[in-house]
Structures are given as structure tokens and as C-alpha cells.
N, C-alpha and C. Protein backbone atom coordinates (compact mmCIF):
# COMPACT_ATOMS: atom_id res chain seq x y z
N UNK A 1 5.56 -12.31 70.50
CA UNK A 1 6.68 -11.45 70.23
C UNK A 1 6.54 -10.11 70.94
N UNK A 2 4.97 -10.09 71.80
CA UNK A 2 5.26 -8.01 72.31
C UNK A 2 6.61 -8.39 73.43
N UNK A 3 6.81 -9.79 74.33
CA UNK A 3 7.64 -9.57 74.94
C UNK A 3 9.01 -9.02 74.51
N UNK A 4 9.69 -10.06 73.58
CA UNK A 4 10.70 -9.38 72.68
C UNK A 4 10.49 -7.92 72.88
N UNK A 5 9.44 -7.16 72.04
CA UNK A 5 9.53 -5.69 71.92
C UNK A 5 9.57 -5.29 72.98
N UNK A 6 8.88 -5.52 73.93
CA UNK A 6 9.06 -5.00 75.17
C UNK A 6 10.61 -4.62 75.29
N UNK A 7 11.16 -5.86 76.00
CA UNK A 7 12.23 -6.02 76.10
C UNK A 7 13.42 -4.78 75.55
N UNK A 8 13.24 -5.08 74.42
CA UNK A 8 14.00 -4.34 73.18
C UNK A 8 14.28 -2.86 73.46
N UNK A 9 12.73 -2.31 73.67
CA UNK A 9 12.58 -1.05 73.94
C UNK A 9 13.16 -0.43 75.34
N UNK A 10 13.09 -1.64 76.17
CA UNK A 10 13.42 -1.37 77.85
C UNK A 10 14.63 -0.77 77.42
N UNK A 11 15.66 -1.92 76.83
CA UNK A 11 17.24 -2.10 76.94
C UNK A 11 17.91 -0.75 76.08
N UNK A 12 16.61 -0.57 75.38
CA UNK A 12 17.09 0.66 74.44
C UNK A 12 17.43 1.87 75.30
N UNK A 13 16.34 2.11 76.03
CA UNK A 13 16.10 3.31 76.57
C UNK A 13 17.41 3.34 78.24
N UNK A 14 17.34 1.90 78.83
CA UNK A 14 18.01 2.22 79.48
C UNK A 14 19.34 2.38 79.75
N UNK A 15 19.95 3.63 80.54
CA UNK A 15 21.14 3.83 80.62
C UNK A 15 22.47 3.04 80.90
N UNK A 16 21.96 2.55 81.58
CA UNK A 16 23.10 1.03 82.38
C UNK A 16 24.28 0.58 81.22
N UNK A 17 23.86 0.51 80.16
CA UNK A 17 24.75 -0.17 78.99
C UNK A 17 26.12 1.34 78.83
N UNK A 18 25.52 2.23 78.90
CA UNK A 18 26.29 3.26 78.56
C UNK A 18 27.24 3.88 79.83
N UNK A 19 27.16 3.19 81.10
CA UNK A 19 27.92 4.07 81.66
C UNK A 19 28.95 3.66 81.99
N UNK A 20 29.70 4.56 82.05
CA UNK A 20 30.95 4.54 81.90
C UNK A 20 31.91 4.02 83.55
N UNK A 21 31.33 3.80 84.55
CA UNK A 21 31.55 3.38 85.71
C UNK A 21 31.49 2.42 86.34
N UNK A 22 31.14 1.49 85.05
CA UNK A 22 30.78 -0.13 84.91
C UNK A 22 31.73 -0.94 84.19
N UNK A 23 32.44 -1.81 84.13
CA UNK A 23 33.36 -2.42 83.69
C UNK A 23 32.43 -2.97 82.17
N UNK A 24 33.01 -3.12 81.05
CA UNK A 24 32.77 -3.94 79.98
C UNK A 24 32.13 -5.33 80.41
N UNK A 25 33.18 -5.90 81.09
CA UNK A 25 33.06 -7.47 80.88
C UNK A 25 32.13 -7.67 82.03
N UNK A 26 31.71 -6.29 83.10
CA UNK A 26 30.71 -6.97 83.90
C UNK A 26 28.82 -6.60 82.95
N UNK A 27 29.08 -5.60 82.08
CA UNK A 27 27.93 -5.20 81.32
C UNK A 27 27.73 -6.53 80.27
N UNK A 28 28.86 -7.22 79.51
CA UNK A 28 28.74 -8.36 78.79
C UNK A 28 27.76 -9.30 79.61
N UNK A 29 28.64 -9.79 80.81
CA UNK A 29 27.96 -10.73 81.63
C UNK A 29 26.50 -10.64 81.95
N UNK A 30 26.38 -9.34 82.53
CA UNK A 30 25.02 -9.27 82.51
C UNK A 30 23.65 -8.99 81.27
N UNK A 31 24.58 -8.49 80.26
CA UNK A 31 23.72 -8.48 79.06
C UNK A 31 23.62 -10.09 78.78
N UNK A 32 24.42 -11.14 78.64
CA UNK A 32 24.52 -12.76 78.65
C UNK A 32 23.54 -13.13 79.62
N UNK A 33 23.33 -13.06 80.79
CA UNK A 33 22.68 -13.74 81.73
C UNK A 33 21.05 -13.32 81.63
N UNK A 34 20.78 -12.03 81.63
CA UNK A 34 19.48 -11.60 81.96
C UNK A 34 18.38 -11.54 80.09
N UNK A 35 19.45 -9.97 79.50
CA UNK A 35 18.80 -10.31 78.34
C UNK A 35 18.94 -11.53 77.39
N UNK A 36 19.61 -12.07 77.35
CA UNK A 36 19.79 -13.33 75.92
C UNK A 36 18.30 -14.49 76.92
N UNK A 37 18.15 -14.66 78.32
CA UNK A 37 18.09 -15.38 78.54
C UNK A 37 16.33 -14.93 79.12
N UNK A 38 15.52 -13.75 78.75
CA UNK A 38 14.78 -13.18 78.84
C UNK A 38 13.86 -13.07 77.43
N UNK A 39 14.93 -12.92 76.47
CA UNK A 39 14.17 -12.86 75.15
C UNK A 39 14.42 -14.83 74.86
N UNK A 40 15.12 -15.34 74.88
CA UNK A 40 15.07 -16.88 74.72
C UNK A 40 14.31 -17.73 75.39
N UNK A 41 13.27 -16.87 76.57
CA UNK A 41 12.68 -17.95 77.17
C UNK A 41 11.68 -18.63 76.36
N UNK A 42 11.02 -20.08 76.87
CA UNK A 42 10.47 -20.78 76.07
C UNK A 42 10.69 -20.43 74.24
N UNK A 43 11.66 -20.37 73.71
CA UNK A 43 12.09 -20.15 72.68
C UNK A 43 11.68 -21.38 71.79
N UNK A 44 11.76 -22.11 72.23
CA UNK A 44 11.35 -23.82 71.80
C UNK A 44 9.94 -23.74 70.96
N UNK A 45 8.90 -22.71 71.01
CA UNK A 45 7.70 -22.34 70.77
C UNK A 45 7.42 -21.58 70.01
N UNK A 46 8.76 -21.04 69.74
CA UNK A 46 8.12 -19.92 69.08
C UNK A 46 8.50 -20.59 67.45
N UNK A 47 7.95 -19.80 66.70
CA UNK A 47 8.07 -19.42 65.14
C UNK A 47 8.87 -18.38 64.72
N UNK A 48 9.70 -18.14 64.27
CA UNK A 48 10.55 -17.70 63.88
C UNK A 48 10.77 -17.44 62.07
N UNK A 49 10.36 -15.82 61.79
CA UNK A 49 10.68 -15.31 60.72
C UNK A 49 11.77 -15.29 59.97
N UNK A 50 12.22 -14.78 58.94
CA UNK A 50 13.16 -14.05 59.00
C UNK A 50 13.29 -12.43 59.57
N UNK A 51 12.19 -12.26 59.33
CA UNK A 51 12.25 -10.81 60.00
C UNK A 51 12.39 -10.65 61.52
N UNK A 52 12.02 -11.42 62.27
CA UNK A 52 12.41 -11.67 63.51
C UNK A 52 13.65 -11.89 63.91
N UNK A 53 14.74 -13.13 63.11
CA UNK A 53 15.78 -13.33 63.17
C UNK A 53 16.13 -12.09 63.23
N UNK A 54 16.33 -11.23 62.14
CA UNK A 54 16.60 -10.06 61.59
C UNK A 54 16.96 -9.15 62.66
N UNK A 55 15.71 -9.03 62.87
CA UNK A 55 15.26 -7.92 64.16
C UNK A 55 15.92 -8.53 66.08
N UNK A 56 15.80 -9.79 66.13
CA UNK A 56 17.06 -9.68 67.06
C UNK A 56 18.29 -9.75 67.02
N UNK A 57 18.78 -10.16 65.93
CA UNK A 57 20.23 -9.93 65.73
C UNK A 57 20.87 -8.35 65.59
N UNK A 58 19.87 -7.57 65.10
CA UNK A 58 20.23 -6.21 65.15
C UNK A 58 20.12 -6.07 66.86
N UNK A 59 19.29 -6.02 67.50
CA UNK A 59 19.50 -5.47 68.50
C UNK A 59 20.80 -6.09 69.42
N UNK A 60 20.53 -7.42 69.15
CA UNK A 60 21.99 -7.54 69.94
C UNK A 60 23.24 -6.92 69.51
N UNK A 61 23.15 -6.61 68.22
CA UNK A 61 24.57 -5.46 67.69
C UNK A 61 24.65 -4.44 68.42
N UNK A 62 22.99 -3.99 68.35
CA UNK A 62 23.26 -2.30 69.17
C UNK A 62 23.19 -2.17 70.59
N UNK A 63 22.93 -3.43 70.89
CA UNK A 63 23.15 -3.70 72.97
C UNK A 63 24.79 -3.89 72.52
N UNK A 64 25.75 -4.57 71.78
CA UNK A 64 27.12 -4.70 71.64
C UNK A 64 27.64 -3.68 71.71
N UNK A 65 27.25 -2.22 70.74
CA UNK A 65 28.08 -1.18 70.36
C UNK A 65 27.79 -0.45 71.34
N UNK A 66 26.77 -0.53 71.85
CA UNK A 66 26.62 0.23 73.46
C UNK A 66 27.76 -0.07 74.50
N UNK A 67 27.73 -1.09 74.80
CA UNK A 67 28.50 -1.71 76.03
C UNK A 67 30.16 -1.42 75.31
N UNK A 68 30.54 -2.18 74.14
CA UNK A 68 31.55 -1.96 73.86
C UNK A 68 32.27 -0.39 73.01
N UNK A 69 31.26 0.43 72.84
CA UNK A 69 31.55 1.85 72.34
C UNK A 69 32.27 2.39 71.61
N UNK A 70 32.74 3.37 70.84
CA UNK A 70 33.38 3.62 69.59
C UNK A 70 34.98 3.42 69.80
N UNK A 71 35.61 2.98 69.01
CA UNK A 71 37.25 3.38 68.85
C UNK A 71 37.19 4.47 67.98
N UNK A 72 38.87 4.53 68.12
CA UNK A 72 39.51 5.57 67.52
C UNK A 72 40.33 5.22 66.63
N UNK A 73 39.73 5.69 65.33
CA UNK A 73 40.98 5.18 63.97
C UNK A 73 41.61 5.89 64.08
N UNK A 74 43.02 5.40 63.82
CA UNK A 74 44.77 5.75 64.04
C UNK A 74 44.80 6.41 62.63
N UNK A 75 44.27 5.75 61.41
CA UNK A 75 44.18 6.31 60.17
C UNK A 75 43.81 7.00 59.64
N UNK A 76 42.41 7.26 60.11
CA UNK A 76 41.46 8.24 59.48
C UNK A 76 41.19 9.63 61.01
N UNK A 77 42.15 9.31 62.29
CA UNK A 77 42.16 10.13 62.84
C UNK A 77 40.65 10.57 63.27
N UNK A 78 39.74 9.72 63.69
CA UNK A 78 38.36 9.92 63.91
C UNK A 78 37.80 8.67 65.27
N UNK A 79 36.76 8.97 65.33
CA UNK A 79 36.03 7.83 66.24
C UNK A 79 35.38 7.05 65.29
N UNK A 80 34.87 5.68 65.65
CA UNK A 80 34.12 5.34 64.69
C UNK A 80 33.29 3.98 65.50
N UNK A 81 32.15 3.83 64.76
CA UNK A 81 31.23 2.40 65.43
C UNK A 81 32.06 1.29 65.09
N UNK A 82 31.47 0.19 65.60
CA UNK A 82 32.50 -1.38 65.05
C UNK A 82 31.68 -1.79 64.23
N UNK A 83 32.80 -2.47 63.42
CA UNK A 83 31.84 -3.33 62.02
C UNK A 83 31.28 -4.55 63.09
N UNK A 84 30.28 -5.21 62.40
CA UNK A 84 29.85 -6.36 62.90
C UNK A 84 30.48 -7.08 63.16
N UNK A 85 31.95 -7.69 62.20
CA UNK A 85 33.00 -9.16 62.26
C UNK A 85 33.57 -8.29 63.62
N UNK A 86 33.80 -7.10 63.97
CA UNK A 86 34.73 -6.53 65.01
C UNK A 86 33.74 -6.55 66.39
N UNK A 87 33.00 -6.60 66.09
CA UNK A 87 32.04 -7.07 67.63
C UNK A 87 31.92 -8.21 67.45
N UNK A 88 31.65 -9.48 67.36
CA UNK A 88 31.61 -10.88 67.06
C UNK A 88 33.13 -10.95 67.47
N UNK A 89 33.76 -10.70 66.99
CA UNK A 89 35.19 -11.03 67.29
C UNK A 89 35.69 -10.55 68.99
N UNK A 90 34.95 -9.34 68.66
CA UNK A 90 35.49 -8.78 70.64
C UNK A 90 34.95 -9.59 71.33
N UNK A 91 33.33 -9.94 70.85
CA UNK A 91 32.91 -10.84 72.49
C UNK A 91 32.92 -12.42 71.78
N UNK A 92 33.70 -12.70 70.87
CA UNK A 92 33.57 -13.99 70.71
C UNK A 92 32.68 -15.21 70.03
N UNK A 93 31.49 -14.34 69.80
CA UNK A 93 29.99 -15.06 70.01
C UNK A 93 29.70 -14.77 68.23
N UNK A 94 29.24 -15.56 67.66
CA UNK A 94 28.15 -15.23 66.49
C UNK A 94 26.83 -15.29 66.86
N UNK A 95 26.44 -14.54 65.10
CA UNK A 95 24.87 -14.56 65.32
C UNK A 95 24.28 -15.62 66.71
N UNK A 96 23.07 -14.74 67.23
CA UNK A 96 22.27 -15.70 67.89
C UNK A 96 21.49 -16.15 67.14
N UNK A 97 21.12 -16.39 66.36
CA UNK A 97 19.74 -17.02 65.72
C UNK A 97 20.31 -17.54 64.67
N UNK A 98 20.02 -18.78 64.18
CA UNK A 98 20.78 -19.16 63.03
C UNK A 98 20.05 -19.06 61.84
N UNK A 99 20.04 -19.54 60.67
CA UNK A 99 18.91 -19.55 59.61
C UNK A 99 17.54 -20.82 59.50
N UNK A 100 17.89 -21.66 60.92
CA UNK A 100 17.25 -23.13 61.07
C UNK A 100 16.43 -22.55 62.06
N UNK A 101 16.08 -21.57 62.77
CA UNK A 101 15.38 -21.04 63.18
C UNK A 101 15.71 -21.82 64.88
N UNK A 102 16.87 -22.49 65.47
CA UNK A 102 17.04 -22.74 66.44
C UNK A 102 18.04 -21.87 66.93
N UNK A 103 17.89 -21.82 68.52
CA UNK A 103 18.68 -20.90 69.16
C UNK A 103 20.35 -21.77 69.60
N UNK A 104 21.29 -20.82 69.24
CA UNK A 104 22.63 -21.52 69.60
C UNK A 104 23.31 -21.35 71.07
């Protein structure tokens, strides 16, 4: 699992997700191709917690709210983060990790 962390920490720190001179759907794509497919390698092997589950499903939220970034409530007249069902819903995708401990 240090790869995971590795990983985790890279994507955290780096800027790329946040800028603004990059299209959405080309930051999706490449968050799909490189990271999902970087932390899933030989996945077949591993053991799988719940706390692990846990811990990558959060990060893929906060690689989500990065790339896809705050709206603006019409109601409450503010910015605001996305609920979880509202990112799942923008890019389509549920949880990666299921509770069977296989990757979808």
C-alpha cells in the first residue's frame, strides 16, 4: 500500500487538477487513464480493508472536487463543494471499490 500513498500524496500536491486552462473532460480522462489505472495495478493481490476501501474512495472524491470545482447556489447565494451523489452523477461512475473487495 506505500504505492497507493505515494500516489495519493503526488496527486494531492500536484497542480494540474486545478488549473483552470485545462478542459474538465480532458483532466477526467486523464485522471481515468493514469491514476485509477496506477493505483489498480496488480490489484488482483492485494487485500483489501475497509479502511483502505475507505481511504481510496475518499481520495477519488477529492481528485473529483478538484477537477470538477465548486458551484454556485442560486439559493443560498454562495459557492459551495459537491455532495458525493452530485459528483457520481457528473462523471457518471460509482464507488470504485465495492464492499467484495473487487475492483469495478
Amino acid at each position: 500500500m506505500l504505492k497507493m500513498a505515494y500516489l495519493m500524496t503526488a496527486c494531492n500536491r500536484h497542480q494540474f487538477f486545478k488549473n483552470k486552462n485545462i478542459s474538465k473532460k480532458l483532466k477526467l480522462t486523464l485522471k481515468n487513464t493514469t491514476t485509477d489505472k496506477t493505483l489498480t495495478y496488480a490489484s488482483g493481490t492485494w487485500t483489501l480493508i475497509k479502511r483502505d476501501r475507505n481511504q481510496l474512495n475518499i481520495f477519488e472524491r477529492k481528485t473529483y472536487r478538484r477537477i470538477l470545482g465548486p458551484v454556485y447556489d442560486n439559493e443560498k447565494e454562495n459557492w459551495r463543494i459537491l455532495t458525493n451523489k452530485e459528483i457520481y452523477a457528473s462523471v457518471r461512475k460509482k464507488t470504485y471499490y465495492n464492499r467484495d473487495n473487487k475492483v469495478k
